[in-house]
PDB file of N, CA and C in Angstrom:
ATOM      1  N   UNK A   1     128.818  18.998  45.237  1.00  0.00           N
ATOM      2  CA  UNK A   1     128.688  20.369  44.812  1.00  0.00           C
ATOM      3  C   UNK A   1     128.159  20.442  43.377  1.00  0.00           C
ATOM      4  N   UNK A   2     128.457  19.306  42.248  1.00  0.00           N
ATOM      5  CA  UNK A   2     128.200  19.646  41.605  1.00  0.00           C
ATOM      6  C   UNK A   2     126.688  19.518  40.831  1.00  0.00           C
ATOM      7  N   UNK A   3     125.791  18.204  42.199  1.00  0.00           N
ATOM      8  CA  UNK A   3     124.901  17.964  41.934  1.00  0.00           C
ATOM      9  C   UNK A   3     123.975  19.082  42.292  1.00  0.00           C
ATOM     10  N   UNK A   4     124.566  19.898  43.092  1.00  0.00           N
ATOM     11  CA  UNK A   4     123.630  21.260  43.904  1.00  0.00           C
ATOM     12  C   UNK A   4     123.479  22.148  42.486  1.00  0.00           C
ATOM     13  N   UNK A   5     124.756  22.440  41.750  1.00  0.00           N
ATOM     14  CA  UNK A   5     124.939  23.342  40.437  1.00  0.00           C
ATOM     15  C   UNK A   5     123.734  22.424  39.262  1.00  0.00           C
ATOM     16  N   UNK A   6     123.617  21.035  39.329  1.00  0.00           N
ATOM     17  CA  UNK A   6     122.502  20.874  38.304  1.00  0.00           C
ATOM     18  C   UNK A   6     121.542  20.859  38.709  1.00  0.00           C
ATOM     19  N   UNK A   7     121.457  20.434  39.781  1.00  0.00           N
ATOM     20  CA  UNK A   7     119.913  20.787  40.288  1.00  0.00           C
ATOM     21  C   UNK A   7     118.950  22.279  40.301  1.00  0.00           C
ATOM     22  N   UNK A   8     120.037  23.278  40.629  1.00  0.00           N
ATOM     23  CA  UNK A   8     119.298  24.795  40.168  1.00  0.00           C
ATOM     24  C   UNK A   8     119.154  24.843  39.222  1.00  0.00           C
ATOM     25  N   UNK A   9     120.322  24.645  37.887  1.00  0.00           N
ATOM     26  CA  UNK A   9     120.224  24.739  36.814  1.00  0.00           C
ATOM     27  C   UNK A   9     118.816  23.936  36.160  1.00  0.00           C
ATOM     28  N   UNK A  10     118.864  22.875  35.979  1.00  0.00           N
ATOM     29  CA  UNK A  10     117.791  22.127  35.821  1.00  0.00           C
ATOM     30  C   UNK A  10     116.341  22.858  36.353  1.00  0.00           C
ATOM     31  N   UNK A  11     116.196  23.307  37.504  1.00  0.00           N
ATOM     32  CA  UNK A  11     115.343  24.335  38.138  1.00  0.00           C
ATOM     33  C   UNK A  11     114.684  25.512  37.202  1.00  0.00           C
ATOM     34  N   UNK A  12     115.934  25.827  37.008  1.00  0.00           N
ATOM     35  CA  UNK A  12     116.341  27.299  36.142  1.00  0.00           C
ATOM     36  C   UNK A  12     114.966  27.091  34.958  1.00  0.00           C
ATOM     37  N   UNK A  13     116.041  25.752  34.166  1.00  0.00           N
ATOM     38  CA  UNK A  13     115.271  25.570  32.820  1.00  0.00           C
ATOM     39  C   UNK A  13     113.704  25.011  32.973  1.00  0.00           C
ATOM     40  N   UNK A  14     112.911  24.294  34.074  1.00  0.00           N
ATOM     41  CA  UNK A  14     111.900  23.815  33.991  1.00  0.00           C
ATOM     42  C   UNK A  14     110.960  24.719  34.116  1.00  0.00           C
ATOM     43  N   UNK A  15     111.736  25.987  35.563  1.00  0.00           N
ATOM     44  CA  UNK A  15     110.515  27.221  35.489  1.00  0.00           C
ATOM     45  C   UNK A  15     110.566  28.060  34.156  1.00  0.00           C
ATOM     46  N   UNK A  16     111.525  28.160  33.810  1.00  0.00           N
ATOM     47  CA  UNK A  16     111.505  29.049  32.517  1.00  0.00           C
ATOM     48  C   UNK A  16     110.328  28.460  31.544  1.00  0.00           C
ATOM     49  N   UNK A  17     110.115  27.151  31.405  1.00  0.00           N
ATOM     50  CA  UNK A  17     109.774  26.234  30.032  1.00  0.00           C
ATOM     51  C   UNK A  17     107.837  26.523  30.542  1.00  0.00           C
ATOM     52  N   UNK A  18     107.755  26.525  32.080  1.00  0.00           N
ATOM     53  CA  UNK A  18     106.677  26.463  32.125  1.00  0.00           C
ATOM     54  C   UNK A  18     106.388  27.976  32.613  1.00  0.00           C
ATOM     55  N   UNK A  19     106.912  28.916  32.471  1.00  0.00           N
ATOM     56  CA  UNK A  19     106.592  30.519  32.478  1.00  0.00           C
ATOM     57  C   UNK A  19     106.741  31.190  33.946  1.00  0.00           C
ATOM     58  N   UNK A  20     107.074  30.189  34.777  1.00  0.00           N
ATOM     59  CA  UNK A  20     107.687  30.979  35.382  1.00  0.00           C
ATOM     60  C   UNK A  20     109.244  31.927  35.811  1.00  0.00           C
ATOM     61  N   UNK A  21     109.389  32.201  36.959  1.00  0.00           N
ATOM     62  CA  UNK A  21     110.685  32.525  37.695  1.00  0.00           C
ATOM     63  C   UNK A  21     111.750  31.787  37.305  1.00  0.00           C
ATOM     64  N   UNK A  22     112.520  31.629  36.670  1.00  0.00           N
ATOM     65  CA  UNK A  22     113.663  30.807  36.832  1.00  0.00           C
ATOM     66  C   UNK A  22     114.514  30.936  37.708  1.00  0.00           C
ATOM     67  N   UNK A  23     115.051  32.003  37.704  1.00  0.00           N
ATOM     68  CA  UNK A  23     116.080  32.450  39.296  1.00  0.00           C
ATOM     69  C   UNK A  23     115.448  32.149  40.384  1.00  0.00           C
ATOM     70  N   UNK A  24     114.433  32.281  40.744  1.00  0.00           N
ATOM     71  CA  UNK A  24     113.567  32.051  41.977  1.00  0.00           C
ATOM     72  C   UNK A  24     113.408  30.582  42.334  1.00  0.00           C
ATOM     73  N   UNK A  25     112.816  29.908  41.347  1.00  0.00           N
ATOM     74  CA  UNK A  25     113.089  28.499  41.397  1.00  0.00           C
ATOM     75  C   UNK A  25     114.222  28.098  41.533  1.00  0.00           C
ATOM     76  N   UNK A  26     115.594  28.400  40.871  1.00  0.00           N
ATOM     77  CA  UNK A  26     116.196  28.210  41.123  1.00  0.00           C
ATOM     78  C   UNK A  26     116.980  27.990  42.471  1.00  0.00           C
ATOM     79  N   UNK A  27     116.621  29.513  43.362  1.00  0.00           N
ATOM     80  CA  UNK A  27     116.979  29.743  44.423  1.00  0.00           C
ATOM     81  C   UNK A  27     116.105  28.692  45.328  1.00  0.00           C
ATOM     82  N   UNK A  28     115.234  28.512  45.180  1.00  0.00           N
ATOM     83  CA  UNK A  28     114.506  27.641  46.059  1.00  0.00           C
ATOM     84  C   UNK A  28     114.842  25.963  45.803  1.00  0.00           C
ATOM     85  N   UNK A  29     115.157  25.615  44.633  1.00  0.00           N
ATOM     86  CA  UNK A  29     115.159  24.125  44.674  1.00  0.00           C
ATOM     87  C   UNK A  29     117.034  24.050  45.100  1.00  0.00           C
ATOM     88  N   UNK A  30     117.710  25.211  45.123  1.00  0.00           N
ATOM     89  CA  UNK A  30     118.999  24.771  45.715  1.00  0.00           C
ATOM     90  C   UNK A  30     118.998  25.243  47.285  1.00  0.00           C
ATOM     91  N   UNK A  31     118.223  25.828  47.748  1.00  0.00           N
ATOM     92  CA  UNK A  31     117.777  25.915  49.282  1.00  0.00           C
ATOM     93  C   UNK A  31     117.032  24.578  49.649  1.00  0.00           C
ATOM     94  N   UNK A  32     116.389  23.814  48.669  1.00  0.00           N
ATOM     95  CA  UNK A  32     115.288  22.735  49.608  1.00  0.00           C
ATOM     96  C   UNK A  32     116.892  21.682  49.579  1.00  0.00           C
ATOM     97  N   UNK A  33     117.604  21.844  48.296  1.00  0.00           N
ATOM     98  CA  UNK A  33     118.694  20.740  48.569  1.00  0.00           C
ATOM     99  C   UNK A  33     119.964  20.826  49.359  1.00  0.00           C
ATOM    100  N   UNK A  34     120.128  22.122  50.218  1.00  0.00           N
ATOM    101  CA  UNK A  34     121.067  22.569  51.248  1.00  0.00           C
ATOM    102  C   UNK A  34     120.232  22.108  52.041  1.00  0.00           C
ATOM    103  N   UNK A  35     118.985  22.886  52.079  1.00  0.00           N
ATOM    104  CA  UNK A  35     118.181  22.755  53.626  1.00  0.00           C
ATOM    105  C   UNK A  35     118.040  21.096  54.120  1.00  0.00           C
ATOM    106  N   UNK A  36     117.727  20.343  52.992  1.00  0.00           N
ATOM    107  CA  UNK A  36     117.326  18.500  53.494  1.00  0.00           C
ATOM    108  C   UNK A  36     118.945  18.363  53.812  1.00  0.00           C
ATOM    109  N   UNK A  37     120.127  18.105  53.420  1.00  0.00           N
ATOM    110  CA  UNK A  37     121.177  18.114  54.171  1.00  0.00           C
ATOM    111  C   UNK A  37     121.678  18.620  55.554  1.00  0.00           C
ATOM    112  N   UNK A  38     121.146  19.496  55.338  1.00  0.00           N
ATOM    113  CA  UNK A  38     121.628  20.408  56.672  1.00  0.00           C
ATOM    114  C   UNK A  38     120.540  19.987  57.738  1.00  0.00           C
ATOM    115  N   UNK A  39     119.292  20.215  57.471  1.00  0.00           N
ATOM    116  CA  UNK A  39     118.273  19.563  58.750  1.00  0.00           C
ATOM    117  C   UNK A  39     118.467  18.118  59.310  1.00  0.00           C
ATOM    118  N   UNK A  40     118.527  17.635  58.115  1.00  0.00           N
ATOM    119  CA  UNK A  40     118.652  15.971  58.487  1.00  0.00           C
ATOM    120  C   UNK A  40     120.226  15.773  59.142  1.00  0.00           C
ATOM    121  N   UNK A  41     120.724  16.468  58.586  1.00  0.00           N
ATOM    122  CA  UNK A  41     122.526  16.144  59.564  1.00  0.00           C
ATOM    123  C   UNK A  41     122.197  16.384  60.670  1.00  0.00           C
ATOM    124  N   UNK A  42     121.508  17.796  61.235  1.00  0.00           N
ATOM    125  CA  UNK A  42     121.233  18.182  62.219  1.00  0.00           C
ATOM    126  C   UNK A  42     120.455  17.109  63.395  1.00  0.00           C
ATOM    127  N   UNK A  43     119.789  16.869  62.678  1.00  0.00           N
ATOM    128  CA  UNK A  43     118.576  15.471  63.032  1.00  0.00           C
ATOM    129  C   UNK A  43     119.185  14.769  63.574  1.00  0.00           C
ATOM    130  N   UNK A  44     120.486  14.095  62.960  1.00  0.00           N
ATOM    131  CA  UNK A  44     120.607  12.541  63.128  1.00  0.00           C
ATOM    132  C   UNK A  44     121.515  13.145  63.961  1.00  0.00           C
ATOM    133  N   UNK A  45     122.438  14.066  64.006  1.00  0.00           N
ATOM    134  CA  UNK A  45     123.679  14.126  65.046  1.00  0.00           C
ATOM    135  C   UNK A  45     122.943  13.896  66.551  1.00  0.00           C
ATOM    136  N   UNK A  46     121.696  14.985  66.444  1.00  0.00           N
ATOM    137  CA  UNK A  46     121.283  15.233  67.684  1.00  0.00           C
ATOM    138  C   UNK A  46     120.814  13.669  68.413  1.00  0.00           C
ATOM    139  N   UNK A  47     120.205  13.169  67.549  1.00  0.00           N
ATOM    140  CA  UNK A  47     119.807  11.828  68.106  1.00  0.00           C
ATOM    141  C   UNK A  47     121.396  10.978  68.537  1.00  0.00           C
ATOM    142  N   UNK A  48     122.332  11.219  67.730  1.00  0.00           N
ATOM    143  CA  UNK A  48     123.243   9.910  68.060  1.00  0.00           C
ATOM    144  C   UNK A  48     123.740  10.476  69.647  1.00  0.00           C
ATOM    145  N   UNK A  49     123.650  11.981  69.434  1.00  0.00           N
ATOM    146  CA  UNK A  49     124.229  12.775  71.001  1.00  0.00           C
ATOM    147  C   UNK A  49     123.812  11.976  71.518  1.00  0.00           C
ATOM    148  N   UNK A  50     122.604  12.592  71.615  1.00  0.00           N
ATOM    149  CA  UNK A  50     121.360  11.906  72.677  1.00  0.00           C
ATOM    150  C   UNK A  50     121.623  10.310  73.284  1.00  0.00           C
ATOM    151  N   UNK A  51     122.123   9.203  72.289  1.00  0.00           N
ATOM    152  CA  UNK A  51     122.249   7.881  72.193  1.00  0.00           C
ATOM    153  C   UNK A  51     123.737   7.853  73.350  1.00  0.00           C
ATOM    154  N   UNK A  52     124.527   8.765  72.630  1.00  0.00           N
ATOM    155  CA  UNK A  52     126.086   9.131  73.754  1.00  0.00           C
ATOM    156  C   UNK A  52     126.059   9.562  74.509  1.00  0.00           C
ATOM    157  N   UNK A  53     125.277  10.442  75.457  1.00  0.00           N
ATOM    158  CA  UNK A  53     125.095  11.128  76.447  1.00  0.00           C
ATOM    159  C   UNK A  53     123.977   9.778  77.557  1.00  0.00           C
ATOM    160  N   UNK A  54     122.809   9.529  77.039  1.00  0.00           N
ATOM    161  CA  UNK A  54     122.081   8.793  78.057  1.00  0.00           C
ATOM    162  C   UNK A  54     121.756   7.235  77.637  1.00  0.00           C
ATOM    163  N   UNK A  55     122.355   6.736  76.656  1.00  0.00           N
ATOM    164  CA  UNK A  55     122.029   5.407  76.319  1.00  0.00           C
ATOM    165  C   UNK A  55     123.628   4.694  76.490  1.00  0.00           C
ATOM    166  N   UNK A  56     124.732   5.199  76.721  1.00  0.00           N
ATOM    167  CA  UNK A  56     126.035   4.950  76.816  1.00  0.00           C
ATOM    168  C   UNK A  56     126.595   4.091  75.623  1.00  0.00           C
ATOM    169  N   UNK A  57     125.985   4.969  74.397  1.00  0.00           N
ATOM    170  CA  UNK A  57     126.728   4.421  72.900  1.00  0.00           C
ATOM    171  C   UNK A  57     128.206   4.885  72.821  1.00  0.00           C
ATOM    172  N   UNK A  58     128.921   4.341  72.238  1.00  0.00           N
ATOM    173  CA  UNK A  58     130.286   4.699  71.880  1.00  0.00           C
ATOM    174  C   UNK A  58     130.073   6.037  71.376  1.00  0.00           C
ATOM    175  N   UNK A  59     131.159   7.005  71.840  1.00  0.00           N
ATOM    176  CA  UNK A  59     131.545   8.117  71.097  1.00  0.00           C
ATOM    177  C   UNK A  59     132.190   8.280  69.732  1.00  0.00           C
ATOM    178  N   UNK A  60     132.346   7.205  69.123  1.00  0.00           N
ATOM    179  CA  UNK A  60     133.102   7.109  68.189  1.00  0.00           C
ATOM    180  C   UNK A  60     131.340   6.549  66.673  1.00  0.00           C
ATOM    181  N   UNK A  61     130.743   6.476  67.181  1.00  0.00           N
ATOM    182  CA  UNK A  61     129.490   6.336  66.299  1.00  0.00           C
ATOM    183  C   UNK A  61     129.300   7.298  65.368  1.00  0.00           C
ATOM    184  N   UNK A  62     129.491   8.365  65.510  1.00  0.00           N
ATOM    185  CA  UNK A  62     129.441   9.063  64.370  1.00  0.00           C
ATOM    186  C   UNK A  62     130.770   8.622  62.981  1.00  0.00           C
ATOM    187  N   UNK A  63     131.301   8.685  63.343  1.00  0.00           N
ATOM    188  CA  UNK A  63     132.559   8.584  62.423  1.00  0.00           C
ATOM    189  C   UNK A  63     132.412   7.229  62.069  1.00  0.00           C
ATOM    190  N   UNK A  64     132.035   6.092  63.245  1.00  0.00           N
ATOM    191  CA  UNK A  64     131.344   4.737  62.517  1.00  0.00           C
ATOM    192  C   UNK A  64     130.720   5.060  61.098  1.00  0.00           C
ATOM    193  N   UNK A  65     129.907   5.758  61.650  1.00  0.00           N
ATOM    194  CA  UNK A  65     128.135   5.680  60.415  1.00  0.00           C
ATOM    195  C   UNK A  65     128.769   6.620  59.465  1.00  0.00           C
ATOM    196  N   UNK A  66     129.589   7.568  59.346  1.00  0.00           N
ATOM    197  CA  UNK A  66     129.455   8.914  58.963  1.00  0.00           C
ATOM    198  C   UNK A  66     129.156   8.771  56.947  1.00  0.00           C
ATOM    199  N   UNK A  67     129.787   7.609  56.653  1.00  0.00           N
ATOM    200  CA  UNK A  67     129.438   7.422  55.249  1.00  0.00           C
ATOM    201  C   UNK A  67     127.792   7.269  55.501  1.00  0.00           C
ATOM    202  N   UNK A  68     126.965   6.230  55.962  1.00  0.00           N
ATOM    203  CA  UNK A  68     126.056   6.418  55.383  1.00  0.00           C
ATOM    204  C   UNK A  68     125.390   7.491  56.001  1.00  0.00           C
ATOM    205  N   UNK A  69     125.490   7.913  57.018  1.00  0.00           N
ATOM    206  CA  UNK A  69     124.307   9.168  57.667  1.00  0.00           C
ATOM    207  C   UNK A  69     124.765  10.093  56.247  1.00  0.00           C
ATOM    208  N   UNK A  70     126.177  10.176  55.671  1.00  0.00           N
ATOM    209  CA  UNK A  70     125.954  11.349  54.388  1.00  0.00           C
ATOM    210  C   UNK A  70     125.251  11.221  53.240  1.00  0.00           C
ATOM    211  N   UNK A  71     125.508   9.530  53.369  1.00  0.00           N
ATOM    212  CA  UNK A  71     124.491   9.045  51.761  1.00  0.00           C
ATOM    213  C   UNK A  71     123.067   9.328  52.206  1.00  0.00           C
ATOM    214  N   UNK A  72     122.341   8.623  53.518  1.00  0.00           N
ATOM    215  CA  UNK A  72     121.109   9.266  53.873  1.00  0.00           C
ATOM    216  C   UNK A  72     120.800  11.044  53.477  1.00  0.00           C
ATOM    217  N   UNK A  73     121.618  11.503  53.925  1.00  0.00           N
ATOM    218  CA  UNK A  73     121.507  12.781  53.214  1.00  0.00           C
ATOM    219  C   UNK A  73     121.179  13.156  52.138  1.00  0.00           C
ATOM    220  N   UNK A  74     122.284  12.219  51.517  1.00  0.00           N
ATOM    221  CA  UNK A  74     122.051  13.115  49.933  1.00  0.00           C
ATOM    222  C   UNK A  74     120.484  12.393  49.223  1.00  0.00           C
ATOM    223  N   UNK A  75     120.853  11.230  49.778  1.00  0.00           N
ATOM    224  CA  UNK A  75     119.201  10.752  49.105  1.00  0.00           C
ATOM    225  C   UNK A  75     117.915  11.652  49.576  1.00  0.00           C
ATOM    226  N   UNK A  76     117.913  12.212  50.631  1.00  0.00           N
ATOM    227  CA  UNK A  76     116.843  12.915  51.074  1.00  0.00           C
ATOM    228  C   UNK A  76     116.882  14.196  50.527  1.00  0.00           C
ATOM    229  N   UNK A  77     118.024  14.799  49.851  1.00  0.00           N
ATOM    230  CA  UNK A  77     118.112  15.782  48.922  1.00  0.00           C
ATOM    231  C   UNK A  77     118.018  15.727  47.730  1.00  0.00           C
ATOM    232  N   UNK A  78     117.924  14.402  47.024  1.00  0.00           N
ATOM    233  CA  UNK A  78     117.486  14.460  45.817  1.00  0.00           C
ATOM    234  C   UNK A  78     115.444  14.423  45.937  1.00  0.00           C
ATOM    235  N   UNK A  79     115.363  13.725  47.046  1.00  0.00           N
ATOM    236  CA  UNK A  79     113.852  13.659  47.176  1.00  0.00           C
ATOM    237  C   UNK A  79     113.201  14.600  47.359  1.00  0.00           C
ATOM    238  N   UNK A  80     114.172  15.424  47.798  1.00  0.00           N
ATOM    239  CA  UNK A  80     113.363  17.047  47.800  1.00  0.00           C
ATOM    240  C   UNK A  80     113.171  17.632  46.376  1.00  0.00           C
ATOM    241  N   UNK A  81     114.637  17.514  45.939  1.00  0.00           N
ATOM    242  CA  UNK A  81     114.504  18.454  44.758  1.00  0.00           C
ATOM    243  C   UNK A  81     113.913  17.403  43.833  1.00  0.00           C
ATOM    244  N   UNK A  82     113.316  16.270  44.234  1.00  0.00           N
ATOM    245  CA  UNK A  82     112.134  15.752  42.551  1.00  0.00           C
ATOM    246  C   UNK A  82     111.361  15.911  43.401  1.00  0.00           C
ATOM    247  N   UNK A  83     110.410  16.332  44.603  1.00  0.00           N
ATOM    248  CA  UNK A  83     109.406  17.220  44.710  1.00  0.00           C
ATOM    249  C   UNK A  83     109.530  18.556  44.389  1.00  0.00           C
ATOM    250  N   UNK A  84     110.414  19.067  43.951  1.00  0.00           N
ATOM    251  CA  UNK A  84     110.068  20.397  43.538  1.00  0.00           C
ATOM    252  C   UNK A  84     109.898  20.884  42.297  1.00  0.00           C
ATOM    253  N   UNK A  85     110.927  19.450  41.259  1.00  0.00           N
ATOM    254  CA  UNK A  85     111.197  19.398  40.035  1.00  0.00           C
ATOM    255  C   UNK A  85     109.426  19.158  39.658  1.00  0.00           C
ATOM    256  N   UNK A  86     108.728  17.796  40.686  1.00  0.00           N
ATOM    257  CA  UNK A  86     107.424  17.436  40.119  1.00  0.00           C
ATOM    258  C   UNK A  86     106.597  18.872  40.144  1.00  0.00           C
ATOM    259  N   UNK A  87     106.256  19.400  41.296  1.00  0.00           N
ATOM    260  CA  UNK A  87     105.486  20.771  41.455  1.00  0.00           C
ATOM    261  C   UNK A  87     105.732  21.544  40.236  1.00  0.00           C
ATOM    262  N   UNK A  88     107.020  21.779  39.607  1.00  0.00           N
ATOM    263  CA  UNK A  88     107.476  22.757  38.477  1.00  0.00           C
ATOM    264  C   UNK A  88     106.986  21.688  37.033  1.00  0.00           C
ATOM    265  N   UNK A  89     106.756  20.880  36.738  1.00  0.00           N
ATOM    266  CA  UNK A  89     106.051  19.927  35.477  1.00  0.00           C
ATOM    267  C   UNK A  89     104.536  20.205  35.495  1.00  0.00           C
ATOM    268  N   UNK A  90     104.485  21.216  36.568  1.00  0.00           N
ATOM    269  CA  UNK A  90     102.545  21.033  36.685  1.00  0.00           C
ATOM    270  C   UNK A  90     102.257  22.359  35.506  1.00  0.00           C
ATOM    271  N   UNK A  91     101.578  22.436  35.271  1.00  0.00           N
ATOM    272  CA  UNK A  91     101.711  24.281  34.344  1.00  0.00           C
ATOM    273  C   UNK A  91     100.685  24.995  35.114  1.00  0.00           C
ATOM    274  N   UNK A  92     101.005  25.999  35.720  1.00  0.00           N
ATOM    275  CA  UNK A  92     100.366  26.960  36.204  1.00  0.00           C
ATOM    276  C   UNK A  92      98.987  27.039  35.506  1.00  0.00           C
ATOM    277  N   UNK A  93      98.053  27.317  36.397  1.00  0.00           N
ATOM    278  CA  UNK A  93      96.276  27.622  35.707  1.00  0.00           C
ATOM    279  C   UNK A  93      96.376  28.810  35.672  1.00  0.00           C
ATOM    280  N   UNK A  94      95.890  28.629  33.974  1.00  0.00           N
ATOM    281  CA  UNK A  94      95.697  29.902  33.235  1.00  0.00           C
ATOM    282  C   UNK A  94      94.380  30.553  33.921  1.00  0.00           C
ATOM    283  N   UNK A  95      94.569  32.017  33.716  1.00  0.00           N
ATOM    284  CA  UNK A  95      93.844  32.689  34.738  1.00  0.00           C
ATOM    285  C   UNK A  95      92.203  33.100  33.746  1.00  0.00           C
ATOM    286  N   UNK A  96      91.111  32.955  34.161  1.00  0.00           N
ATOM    287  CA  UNK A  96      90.402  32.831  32.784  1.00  0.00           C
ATOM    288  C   UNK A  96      89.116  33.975  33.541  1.00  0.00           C
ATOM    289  N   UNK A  97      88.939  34.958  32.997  1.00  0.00           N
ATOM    290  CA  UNK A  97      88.014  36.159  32.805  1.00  0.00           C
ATOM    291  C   UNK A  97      86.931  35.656  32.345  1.00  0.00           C
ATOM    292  N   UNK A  98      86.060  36.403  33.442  1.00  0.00           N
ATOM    293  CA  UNK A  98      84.508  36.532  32.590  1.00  0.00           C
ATOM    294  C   UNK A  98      84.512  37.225  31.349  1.00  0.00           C
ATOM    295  N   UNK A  99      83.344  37.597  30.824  1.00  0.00           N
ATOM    296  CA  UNK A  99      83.492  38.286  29.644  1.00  0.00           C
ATOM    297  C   UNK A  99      82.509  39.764  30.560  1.00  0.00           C
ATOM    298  N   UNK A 100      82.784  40.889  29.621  1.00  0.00           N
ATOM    299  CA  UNK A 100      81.897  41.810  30.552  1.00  0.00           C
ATOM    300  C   UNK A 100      80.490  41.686  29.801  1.00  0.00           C
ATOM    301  N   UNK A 101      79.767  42.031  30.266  1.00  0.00           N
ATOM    302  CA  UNK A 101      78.165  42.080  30.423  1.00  0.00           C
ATOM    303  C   UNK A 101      77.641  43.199  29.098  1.00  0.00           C
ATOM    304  N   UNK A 102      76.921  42.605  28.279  1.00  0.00           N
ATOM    305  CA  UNK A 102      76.652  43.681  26.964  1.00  0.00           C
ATOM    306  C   UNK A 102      75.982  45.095  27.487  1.00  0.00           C
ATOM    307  N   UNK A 103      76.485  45.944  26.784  1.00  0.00           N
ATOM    308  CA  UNK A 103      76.114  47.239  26.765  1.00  0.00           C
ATOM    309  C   UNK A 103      74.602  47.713  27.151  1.00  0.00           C
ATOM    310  N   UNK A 104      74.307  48.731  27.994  1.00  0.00           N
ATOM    311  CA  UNK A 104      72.815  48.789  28.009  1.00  0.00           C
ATOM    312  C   UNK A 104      72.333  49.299  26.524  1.00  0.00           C
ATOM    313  N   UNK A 105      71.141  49.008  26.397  1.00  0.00           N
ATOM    314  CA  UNK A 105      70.091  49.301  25.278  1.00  0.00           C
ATOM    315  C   UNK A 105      69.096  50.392  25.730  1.00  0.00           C
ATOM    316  N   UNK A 106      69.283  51.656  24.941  1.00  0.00           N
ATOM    317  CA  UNK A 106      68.442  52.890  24.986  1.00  0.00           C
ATOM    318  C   UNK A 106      67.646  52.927  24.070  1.00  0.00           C
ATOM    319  N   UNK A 107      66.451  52.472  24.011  1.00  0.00           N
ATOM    320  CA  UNK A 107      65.395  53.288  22.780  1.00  0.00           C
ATOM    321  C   UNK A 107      64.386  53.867  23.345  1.00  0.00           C
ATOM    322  N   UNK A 108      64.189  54.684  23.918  1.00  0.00           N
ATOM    323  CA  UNK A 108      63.664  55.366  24.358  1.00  0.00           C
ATOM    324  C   UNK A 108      61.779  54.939  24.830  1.00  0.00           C
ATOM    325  N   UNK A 109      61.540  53.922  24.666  1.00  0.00           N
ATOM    326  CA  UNK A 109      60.396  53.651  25.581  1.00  0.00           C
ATOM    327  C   UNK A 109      60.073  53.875  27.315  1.00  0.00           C
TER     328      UNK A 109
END
């Protein structure tokens, strides 16, 4: 929990530094680090089902693995959030205007 609290935070401060959203970033780099937990749990349970239902693995495999399928997790949640941390180190392209076109010239010819 408390790596989820620095990871927004950290979020917070990188969009701020480079002009953007901070809350927004925020909200998003602690969604990519719920979401890689939560998909990938999802992931692997379904496969071990799958392994217990038609490959006749022990039912007790989850609770075998369950330390590392969580460490797999969390590593795949830090890999998210330093892709998001890298994307936020980039600095937005400054948006760059033509210049307008000089004034017409009247002398009367």
């Amino acid at each position: 929990m408390i790596l989820f609290i620095l990871a927004a935070y950290f979020a917070y401060k990188k969009a701020k530094s480079t002009g953007r959203s901070g809350i927004l970033w925020a909200f998003i780099t602690a969604g990519v680090y719920i979401g890689m937990q939560l998909l990938l749990g999802i992931g692997i349970g379904l496969f071990l089902a799958v392994g217990v239902e038609f490959f006749g693995w022990s039912e007790t495999v989850y609770t075998d693995f369950n330390l590392l399928i969580s460490a797999v997790c969390i590593v795949a949640s830090f890999g998210g959030v330093w892709l998001v941390f890298r994307y936020l180190d980039k600095m937005p392209a400054e948006e760059t205007f033509a210049a307008p076109p000089p004034p017409p010239t009247f002398d009367g010819k």
